[in-house]
N, C-alpha and C. Protein backbone atom coordinates (compact mmCIF):
# COMPACT_ATOMS: atom_id res chain seq x y z
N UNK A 1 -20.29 10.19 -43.46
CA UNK A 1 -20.86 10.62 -42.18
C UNK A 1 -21.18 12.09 -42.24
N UNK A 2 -22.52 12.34 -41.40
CA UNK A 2 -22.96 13.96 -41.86
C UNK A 2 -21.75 14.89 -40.81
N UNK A 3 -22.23 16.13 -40.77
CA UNK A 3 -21.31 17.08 -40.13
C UNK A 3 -22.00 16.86 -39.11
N UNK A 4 -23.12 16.49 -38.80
CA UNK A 4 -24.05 16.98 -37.15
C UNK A 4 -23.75 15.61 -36.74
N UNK A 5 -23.48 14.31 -37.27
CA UNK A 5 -23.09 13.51 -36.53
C UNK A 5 -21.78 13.29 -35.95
N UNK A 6 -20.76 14.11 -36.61
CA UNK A 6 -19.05 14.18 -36.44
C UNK A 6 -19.10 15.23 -35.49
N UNK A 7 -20.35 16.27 -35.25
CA UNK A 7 -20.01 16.98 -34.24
C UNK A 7 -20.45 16.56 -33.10
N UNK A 8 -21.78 15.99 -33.15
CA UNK A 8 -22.42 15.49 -31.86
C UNK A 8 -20.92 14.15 -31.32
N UNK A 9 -20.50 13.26 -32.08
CA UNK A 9 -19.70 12.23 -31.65
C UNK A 9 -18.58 13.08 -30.57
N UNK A 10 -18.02 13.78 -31.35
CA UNK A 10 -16.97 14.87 -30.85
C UNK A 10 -17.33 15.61 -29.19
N UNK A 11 -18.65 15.90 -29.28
CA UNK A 11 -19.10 16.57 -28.24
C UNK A 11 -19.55 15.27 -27.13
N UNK A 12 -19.78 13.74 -27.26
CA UNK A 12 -19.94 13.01 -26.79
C UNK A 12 -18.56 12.25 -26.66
N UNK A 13 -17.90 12.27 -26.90
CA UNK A 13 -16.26 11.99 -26.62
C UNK A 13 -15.87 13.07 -25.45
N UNK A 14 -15.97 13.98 -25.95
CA UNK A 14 -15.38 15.13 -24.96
C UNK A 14 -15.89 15.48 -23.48
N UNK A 15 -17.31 15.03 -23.87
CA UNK A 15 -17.78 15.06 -22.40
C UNK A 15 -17.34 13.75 -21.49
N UNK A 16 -17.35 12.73 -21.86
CA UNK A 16 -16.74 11.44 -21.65
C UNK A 16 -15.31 11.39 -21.10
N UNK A 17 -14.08 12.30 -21.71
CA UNK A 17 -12.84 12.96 -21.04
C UNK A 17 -13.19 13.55 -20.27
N UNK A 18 -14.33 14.08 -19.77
CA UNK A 18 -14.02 15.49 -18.49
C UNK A 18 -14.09 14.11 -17.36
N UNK A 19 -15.50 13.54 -17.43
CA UNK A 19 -15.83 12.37 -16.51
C UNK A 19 -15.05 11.62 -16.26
N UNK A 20 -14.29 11.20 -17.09
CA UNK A 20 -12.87 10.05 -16.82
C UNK A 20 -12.18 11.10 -16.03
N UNK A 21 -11.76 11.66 -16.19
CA UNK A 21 -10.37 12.80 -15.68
C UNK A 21 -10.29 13.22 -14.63
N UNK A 22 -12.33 13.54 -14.42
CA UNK A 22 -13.06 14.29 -13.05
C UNK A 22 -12.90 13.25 -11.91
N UNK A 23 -12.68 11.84 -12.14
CA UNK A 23 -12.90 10.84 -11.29
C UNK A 23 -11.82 10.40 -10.81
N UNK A 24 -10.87 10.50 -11.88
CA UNK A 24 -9.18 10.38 -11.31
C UNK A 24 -8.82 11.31 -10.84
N UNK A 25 -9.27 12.20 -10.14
CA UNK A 25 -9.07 13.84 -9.83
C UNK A 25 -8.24 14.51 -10.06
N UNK A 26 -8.37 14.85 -11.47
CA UNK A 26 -7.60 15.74 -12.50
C UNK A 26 -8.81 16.44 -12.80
N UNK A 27 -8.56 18.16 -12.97
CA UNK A 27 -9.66 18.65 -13.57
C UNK A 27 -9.03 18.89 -14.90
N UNK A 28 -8.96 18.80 -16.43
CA UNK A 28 -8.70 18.95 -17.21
C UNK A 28 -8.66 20.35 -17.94
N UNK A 29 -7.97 20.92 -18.80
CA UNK A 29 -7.92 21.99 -19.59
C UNK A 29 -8.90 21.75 -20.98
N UNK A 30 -10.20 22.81 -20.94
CA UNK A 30 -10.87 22.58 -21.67
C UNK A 30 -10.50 22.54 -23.36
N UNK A 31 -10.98 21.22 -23.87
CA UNK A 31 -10.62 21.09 -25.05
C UNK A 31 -11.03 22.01 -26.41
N UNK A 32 -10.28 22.19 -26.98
CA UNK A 32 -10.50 22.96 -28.19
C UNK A 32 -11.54 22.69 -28.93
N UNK A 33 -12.58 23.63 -29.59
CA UNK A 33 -13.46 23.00 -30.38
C UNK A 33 -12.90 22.59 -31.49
N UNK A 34 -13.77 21.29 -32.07
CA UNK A 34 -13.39 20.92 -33.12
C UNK A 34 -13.26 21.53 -34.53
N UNK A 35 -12.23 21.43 -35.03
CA UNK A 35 -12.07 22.08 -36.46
C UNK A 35 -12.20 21.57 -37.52
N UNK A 36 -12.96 21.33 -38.50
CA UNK A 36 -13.35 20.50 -39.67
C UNK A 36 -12.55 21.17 -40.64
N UNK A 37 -11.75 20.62 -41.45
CA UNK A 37 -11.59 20.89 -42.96
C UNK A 37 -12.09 20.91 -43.96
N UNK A 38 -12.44 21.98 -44.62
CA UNK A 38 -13.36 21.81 -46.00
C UNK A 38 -13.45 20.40 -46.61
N UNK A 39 -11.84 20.35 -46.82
CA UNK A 39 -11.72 19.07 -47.82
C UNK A 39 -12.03 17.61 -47.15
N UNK A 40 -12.57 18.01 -46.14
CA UNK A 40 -13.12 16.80 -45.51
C UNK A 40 -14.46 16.83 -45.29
N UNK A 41 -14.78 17.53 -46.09
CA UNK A 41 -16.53 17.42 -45.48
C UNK A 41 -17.25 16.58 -46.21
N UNK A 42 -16.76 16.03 -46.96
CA UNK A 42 -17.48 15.12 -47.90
C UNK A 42 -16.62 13.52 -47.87
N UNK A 43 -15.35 13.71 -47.39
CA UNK A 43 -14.15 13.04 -46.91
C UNK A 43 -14.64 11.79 -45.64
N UNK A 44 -13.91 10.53 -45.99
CA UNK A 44 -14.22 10.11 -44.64
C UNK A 44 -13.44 10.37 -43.13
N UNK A 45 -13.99 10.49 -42.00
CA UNK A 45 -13.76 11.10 -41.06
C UNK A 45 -12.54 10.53 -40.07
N UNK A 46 -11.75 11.95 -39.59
CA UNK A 46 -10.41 11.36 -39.33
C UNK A 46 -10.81 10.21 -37.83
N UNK A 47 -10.15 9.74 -37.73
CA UNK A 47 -10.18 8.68 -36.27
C UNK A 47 -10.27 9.52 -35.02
N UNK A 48 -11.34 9.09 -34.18
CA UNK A 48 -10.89 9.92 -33.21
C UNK A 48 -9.64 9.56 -31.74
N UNK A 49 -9.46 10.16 -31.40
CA UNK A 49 -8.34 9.85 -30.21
C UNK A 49 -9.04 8.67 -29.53
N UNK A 50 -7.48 8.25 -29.06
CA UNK A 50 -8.56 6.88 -28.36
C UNK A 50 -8.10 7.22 -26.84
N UNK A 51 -9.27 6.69 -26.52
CA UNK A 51 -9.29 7.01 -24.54
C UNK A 51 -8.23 6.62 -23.59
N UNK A 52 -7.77 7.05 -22.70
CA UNK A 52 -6.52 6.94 -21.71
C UNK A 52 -6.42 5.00 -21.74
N UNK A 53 -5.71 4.50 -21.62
CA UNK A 53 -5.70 2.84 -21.18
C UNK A 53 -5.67 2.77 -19.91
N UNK A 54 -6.96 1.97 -19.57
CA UNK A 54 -6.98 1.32 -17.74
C UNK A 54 -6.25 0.18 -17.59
N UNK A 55 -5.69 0.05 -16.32
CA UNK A 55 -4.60 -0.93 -16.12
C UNK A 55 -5.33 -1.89 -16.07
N UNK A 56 -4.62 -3.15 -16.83
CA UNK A 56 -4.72 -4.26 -16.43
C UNK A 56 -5.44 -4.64 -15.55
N UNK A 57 -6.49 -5.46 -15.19
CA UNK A 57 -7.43 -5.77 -14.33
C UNK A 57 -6.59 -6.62 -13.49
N UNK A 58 -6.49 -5.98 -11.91
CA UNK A 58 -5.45 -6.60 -10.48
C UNK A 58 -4.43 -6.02 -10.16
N UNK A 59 -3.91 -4.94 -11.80
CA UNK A 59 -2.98 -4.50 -11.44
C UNK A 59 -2.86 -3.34 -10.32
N UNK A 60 -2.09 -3.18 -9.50
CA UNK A 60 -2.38 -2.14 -8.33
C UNK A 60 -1.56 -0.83 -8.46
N UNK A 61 -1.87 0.37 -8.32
CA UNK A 61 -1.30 1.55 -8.00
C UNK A 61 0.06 1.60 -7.16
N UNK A 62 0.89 2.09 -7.11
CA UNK A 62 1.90 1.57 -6.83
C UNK A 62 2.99 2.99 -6.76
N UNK A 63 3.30 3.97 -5.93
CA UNK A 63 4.96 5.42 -6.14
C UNK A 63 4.57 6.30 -5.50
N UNK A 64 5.62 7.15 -5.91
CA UNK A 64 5.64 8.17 -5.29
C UNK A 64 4.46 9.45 -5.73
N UNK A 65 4.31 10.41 -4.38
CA UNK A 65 2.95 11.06 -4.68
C UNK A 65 3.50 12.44 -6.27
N UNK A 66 2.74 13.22 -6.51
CA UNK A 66 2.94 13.89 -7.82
C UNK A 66 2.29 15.41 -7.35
N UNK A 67 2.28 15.95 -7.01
CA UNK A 67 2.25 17.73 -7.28
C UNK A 67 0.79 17.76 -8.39
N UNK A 68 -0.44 18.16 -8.19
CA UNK A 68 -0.82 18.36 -9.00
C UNK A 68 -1.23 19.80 -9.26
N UNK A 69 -2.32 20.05 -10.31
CA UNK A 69 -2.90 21.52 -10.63
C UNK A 69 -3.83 22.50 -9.41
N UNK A 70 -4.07 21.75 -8.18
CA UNK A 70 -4.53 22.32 -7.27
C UNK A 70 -3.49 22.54 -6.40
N UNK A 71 -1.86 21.80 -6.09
CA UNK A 71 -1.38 22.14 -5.12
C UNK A 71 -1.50 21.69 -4.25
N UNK A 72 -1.72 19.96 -4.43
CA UNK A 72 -1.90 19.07 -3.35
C UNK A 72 -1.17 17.89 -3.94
N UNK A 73 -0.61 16.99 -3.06
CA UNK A 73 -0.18 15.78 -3.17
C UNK A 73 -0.92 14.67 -3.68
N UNK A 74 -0.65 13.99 -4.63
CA UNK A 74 -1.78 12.73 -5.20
C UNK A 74 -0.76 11.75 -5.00
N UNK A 75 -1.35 10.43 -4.54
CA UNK A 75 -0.37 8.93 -4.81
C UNK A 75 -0.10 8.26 -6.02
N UNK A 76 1.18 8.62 -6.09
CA UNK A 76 2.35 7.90 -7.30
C UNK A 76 1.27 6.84 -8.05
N UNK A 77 1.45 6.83 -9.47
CA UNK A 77 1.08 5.17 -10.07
C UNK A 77 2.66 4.58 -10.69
N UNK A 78 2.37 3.47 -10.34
CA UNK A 78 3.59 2.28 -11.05
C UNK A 78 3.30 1.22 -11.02
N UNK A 79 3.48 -0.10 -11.81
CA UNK A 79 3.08 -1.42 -11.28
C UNK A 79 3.38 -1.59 -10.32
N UNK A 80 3.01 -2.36 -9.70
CA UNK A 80 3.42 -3.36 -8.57
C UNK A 80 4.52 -4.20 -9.08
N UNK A 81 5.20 -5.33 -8.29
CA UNK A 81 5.62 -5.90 -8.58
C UNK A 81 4.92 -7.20 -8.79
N UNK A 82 5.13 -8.22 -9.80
CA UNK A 82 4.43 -9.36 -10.27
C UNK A 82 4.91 -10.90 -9.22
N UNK A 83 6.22 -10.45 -8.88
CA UNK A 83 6.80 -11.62 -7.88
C UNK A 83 5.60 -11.94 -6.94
N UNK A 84 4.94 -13.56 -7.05
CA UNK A 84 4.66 -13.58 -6.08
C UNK A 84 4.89 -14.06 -4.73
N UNK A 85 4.37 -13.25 -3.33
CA UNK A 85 5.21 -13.59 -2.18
C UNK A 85 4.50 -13.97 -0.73
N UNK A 86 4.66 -14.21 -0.22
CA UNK A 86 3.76 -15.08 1.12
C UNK A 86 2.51 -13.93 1.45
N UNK A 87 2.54 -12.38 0.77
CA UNK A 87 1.98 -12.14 0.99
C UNK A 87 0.34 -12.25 0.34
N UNK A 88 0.62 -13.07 -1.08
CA UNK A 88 0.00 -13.05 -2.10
C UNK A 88 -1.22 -14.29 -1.27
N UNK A 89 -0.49 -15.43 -0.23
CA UNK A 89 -1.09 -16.55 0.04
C UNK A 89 -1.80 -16.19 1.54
N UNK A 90 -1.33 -15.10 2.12
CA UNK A 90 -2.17 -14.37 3.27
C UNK A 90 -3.47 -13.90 2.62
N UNK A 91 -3.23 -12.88 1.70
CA UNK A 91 -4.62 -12.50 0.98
C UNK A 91 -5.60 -13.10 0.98
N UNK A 92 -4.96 -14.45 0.04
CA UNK A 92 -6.24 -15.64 -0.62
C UNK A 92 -6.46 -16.08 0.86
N UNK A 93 -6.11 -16.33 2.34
CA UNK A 93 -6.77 -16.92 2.86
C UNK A 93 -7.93 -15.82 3.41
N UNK A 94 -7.09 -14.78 3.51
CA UNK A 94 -8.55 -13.03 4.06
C UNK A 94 -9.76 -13.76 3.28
N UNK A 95 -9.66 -13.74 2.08
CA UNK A 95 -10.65 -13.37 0.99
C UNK A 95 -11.56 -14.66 1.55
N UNK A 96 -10.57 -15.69 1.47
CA UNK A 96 -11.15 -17.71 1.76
C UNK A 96 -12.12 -17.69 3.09
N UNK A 97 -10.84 -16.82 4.35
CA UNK A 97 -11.76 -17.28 5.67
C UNK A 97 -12.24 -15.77 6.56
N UNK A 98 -11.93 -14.39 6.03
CA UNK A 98 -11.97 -13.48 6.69
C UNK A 98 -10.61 -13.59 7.93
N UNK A 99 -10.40 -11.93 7.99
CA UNK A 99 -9.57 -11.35 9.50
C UNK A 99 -9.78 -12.66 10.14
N UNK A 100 -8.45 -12.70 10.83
CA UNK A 100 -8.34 -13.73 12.16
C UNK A 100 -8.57 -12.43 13.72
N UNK A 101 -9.21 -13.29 14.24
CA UNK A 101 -9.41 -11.71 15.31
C UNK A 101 -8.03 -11.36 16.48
N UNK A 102 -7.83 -10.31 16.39
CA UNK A 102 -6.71 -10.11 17.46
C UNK A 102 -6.62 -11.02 18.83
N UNK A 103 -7.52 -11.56 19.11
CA UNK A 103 -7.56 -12.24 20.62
C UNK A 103 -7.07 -13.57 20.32
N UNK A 104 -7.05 -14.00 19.33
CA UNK A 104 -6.24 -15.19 18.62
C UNK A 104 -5.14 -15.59 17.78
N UNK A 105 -5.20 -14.24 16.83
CA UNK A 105 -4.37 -14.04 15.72
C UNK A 105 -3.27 -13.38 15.45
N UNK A 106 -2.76 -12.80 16.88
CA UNK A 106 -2.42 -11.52 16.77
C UNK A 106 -2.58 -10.19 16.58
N UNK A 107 -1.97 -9.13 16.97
CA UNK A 107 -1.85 -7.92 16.94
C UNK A 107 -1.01 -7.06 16.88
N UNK A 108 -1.02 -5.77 16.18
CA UNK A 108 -0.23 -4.72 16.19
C UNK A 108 -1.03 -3.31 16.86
N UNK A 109 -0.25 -3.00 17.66
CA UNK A 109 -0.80 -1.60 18.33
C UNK A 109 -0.18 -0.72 17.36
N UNK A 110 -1.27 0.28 16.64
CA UNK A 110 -0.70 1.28 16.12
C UNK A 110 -1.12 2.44 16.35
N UNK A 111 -0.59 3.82 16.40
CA UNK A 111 -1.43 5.18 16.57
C UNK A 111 -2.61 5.16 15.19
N UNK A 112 -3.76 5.98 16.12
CA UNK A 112 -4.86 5.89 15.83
C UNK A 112 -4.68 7.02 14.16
N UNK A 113 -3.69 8.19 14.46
CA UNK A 113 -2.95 9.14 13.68
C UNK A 113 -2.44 8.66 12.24
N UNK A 114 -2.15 6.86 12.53
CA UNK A 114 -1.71 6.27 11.13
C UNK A 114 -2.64 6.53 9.65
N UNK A 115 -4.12 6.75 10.07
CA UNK A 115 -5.07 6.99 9.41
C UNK A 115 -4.52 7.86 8.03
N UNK A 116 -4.43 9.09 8.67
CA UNK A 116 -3.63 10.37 7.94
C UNK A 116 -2.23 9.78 6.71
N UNK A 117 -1.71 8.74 7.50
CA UNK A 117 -0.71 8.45 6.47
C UNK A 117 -1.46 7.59 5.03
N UNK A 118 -2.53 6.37 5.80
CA UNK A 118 -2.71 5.61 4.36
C UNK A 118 -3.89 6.53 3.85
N UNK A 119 -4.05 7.92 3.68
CA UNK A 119 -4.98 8.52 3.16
C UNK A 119 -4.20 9.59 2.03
N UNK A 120 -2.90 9.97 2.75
CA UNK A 120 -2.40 10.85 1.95
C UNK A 120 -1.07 10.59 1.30
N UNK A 121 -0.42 9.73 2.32
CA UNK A 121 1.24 9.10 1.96
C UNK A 121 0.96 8.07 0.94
N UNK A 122 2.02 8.23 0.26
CA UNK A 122 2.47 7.22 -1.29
C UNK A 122 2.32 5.73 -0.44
N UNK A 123 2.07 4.69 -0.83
CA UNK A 123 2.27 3.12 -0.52
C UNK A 123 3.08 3.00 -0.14
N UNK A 124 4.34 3.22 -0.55
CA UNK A 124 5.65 2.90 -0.08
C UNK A 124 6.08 3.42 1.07
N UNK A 125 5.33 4.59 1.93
CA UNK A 125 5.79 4.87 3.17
C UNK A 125 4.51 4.33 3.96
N UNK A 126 3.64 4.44 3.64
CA UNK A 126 2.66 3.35 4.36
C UNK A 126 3.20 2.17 4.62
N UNK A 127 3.90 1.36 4.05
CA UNK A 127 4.26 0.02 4.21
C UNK A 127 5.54 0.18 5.39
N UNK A 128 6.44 0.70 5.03
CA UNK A 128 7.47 0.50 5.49
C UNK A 128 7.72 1.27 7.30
N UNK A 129 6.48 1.87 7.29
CA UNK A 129 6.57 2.68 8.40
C UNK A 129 5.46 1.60 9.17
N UNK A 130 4.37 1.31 8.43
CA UNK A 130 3.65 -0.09 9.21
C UNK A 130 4.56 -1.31 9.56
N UNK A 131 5.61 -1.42 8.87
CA UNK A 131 6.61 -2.66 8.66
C UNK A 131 7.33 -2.28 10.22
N UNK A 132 7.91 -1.29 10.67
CA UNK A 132 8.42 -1.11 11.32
C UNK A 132 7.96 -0.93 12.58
N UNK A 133 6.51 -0.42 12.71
CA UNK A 133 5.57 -0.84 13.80
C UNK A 133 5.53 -1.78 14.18
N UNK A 134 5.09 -2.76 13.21
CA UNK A 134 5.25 -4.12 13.61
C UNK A 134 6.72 -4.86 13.97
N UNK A 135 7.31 -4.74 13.67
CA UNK A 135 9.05 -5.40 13.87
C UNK A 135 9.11 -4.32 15.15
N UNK A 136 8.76 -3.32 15.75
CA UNK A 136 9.54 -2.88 17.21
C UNK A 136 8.00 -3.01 18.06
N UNK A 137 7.20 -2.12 18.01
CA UNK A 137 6.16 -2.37 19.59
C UNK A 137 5.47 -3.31 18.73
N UNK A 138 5.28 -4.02 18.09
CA UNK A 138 4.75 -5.40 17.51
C UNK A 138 5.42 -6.70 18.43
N UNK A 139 6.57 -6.66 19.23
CA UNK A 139 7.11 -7.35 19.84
C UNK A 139 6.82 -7.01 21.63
N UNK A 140 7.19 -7.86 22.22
CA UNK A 140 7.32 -7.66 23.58
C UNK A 140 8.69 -7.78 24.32
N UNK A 141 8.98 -6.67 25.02
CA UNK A 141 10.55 -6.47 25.42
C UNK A 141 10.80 -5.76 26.57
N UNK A 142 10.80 -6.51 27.86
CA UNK A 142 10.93 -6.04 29.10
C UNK A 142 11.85 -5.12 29.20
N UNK A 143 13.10 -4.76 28.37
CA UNK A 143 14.01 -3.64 28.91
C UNK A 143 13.66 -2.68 27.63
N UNK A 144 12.71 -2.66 27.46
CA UNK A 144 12.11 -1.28 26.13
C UNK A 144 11.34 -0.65 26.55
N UNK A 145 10.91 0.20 26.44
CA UNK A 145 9.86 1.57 26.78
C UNK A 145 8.72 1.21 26.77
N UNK A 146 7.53 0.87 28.09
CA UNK A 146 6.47 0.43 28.13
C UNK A 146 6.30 -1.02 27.59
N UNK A 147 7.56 -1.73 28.03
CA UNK A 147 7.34 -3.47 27.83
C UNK A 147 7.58 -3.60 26.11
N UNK A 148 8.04 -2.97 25.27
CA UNK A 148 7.64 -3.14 23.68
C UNK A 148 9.50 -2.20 23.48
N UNK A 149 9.48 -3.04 22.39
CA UNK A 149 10.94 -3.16 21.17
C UNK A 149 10.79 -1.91 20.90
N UNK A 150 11.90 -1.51 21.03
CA UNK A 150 11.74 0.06 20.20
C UNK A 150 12.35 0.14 19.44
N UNK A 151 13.35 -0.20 18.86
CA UNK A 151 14.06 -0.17 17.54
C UNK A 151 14.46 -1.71 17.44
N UNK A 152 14.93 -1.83 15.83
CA UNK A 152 14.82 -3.11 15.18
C UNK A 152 15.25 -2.65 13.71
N UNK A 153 16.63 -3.81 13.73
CA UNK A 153 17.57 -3.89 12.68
C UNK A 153 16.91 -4.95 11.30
N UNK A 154 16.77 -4.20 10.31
CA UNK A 154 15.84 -4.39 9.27
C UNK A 154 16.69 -3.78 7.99
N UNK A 155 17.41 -5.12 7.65
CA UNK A 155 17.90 -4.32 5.74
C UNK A 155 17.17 -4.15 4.92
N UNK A 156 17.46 -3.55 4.03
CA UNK A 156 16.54 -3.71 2.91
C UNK A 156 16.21 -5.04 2.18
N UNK A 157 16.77 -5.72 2.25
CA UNK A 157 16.01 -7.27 1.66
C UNK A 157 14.63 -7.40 2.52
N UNK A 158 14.86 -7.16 4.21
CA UNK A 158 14.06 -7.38 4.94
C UNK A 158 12.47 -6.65 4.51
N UNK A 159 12.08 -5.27 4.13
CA UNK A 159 11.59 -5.01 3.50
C UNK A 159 10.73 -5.08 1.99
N UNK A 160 11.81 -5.57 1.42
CA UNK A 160 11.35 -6.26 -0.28
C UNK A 160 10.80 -7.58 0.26
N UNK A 161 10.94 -8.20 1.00
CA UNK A 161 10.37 -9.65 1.41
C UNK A 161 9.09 -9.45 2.19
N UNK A 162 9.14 -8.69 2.89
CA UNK A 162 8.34 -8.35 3.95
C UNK A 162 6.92 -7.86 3.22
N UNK A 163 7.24 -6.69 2.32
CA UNK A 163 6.40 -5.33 2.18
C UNK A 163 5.58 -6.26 0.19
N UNK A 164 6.81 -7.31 -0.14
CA UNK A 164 6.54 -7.27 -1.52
C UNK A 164 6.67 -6.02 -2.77
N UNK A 165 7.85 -5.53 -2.45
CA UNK A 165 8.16 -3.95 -3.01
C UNK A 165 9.29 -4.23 -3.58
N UNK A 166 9.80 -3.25 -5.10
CA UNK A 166 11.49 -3.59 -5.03
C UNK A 166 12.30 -3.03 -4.54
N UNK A 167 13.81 -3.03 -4.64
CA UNK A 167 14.79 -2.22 -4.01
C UNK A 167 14.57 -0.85 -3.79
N UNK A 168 13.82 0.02 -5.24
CA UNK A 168 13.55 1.19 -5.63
C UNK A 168 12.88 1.58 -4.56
N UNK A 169 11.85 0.96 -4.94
CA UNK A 169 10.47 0.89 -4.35
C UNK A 169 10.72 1.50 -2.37
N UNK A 170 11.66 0.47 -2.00
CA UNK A 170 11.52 0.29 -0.49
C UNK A 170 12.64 1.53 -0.28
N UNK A 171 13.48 2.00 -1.25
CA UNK A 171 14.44 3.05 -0.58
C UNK A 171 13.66 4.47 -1.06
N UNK A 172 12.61 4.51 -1.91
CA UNK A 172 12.13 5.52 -2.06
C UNK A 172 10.67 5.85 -0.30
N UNK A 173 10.25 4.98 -0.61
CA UNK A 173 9.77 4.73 1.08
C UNK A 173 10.26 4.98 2.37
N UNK A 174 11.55 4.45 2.47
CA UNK A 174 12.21 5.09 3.57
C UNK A 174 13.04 6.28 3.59
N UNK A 175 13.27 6.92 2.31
CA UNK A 175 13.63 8.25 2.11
C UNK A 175 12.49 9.65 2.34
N UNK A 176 11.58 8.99 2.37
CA UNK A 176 10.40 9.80 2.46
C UNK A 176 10.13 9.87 4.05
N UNK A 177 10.07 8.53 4.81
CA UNK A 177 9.42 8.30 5.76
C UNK A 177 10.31 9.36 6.76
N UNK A 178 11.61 9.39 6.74
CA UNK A 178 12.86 9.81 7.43
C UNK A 178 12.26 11.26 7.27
N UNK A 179 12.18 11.95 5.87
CA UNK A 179 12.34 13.03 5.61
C UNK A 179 10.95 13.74 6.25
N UNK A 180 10.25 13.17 6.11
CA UNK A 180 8.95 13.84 6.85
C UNK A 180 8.81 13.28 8.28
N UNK A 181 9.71 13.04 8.77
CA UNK A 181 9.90 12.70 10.73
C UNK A 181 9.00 11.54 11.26
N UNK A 182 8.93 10.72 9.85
CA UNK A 182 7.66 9.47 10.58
C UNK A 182 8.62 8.44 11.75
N UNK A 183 9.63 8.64 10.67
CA UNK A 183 10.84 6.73 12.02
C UNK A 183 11.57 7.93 11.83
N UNK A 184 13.01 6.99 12.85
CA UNK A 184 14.10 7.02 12.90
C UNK A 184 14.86 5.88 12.66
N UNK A 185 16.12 6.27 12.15
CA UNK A 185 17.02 5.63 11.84
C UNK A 185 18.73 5.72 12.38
N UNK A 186 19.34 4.69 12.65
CA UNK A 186 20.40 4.61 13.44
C UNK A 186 21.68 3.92 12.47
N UNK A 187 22.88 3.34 12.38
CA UNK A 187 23.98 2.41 11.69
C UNK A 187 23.67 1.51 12.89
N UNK A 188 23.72 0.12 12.63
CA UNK A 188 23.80 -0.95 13.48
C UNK A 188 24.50 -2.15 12.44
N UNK A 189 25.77 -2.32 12.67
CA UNK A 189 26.71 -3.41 12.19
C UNK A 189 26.95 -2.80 10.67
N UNK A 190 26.30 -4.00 9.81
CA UNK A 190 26.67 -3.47 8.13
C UNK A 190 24.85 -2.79 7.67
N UNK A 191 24.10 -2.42 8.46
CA UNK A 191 22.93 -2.11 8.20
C UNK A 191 22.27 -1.32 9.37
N UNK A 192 21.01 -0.88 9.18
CA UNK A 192 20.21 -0.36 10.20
C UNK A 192 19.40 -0.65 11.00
N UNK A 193 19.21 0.78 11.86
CA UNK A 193 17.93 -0.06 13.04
C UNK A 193 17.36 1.03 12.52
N UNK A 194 15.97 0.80 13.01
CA UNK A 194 14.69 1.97 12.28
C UNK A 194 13.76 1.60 13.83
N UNK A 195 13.19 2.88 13.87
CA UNK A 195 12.02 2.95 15.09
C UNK A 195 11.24 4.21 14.92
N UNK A 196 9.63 3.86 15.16
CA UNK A 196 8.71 4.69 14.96
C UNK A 196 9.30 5.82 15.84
N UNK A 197 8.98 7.09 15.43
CA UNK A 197 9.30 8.73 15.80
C UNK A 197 8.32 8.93 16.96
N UNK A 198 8.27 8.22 18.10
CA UNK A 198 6.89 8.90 18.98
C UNK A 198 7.20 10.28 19.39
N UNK A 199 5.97 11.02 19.50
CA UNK A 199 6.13 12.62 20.49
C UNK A 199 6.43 12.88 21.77
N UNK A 200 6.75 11.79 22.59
CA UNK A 200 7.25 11.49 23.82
C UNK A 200 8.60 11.12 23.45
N UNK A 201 9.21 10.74 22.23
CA UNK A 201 10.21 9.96 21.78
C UNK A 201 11.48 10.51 22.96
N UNK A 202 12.39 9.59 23.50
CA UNK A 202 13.85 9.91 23.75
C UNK A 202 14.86 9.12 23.04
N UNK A 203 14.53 8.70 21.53
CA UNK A 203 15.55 7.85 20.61
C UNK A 203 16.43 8.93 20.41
N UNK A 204 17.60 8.75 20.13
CA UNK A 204 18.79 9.77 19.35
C UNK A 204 19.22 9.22 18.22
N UNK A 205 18.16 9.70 17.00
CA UNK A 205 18.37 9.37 15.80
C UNK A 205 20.14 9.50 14.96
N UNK A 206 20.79 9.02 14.27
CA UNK A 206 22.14 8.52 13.82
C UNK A 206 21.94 9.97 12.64
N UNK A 207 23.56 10.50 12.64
CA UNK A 207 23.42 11.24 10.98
C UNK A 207 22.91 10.89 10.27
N UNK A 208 22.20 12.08 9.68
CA UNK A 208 21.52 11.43 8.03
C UNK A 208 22.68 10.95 7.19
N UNK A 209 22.08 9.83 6.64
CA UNK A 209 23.18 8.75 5.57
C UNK A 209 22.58 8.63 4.52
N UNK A 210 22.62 9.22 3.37
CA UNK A 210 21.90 9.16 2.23
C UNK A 210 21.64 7.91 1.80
N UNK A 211 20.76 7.78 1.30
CA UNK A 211 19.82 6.28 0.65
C UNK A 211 20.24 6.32 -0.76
């Protein structure tokens, strides 16, 4: 192989890393030019690096967020979990028959504010803080605040079943959710009650109890 083709390849690889990198929004540290060895110029040519591996086709993004080079929060990658769970057979019917409409199908009232969370919060507090929307003003409860449940006793199994997450998974979620003032949390028997944090709130959240 000539030298102008080992360099052009090189320079067409490299531009190819910025674009991959640029899209996962990483800006990369510009790569070193390439260095040829004499004794290779007539030599056949070393291998070049091989490109990042894309997940598995279905597999989903999945942790906690990561600190990056700008100083902003990015969402965690991890598998998912492979168990499949009632939520797997809700999907296939979305995909089969479309949304069932609220006037039939049900509903959850949620703040319009939730936006902000599934844009910037890790999955795992998206879920578990939606989980809990739904399990308290997802219900109707004449002696609760504006006709609706305000707190609701939810273990962690309740979650891994619910959310399709593992143990990890669901206590790294609600360690987060707590810590940045999304719910509250209370002791109720051998487990907890959890309830969305409103700004009107009069809940009296329980000592923090480490997770």
């Amino acid at each position: 192989m000539s030298r102008k083709k080992r360099t052009d390849d090189a320079a067409a690889f490299e531009k190819l890393m910025w674009e991959r990198q640029y899209l996962g929004g990483r800006f990369p540290e510009p790569a070193p030019e390439p260095v040829e060895s004499p004794a290779s110029a007539d030599g056949p040519a070393a291998p070049e690096p091989s490109a990042p591996q894309e997940p598995p086709h279905g597999a989903e993004s999945f942790g906690e967020e990561t600190l990056d080079g700008q100083g902003t929060y990015r969402r965690g990658r991890g598998k998912r979990s492979d168990k499949v769970t009632g939520l797997h057979i809700v999907l296939q019917s979305i995909k089969r028959d479309g949304f069932p409409h609220p006037a039939t199908g049900g509903f959850v009232m949620v703040p319009r504010v939730l936006k902000a969370l599934l844009s910037l919060e890790p999955v795992a507090v998206i879920q578990v803080v939606f989980e809990i929307c739904e399990q308290t003003v997802g219900w109707a409860d004449h002696q609760g605040k504006h006709g609706r449940r305000e707190w609701a006793r939810l273990p962690l199994r309740h979650f891994e079943l619910a959310c399709g997450m593992t143990t990890q998974q669901v206590l790294r979620g609600l360690k987060r959710a707590i810590q940045q003032g999304y719910i509250l949390r209370r002791p109720r028997l051998d487990s907890f009650e959890y309830a969305i944090r409103w700004t009107d709130a009069t809940q009296q959240s329980a000592p923090e109890v480490s997770l």
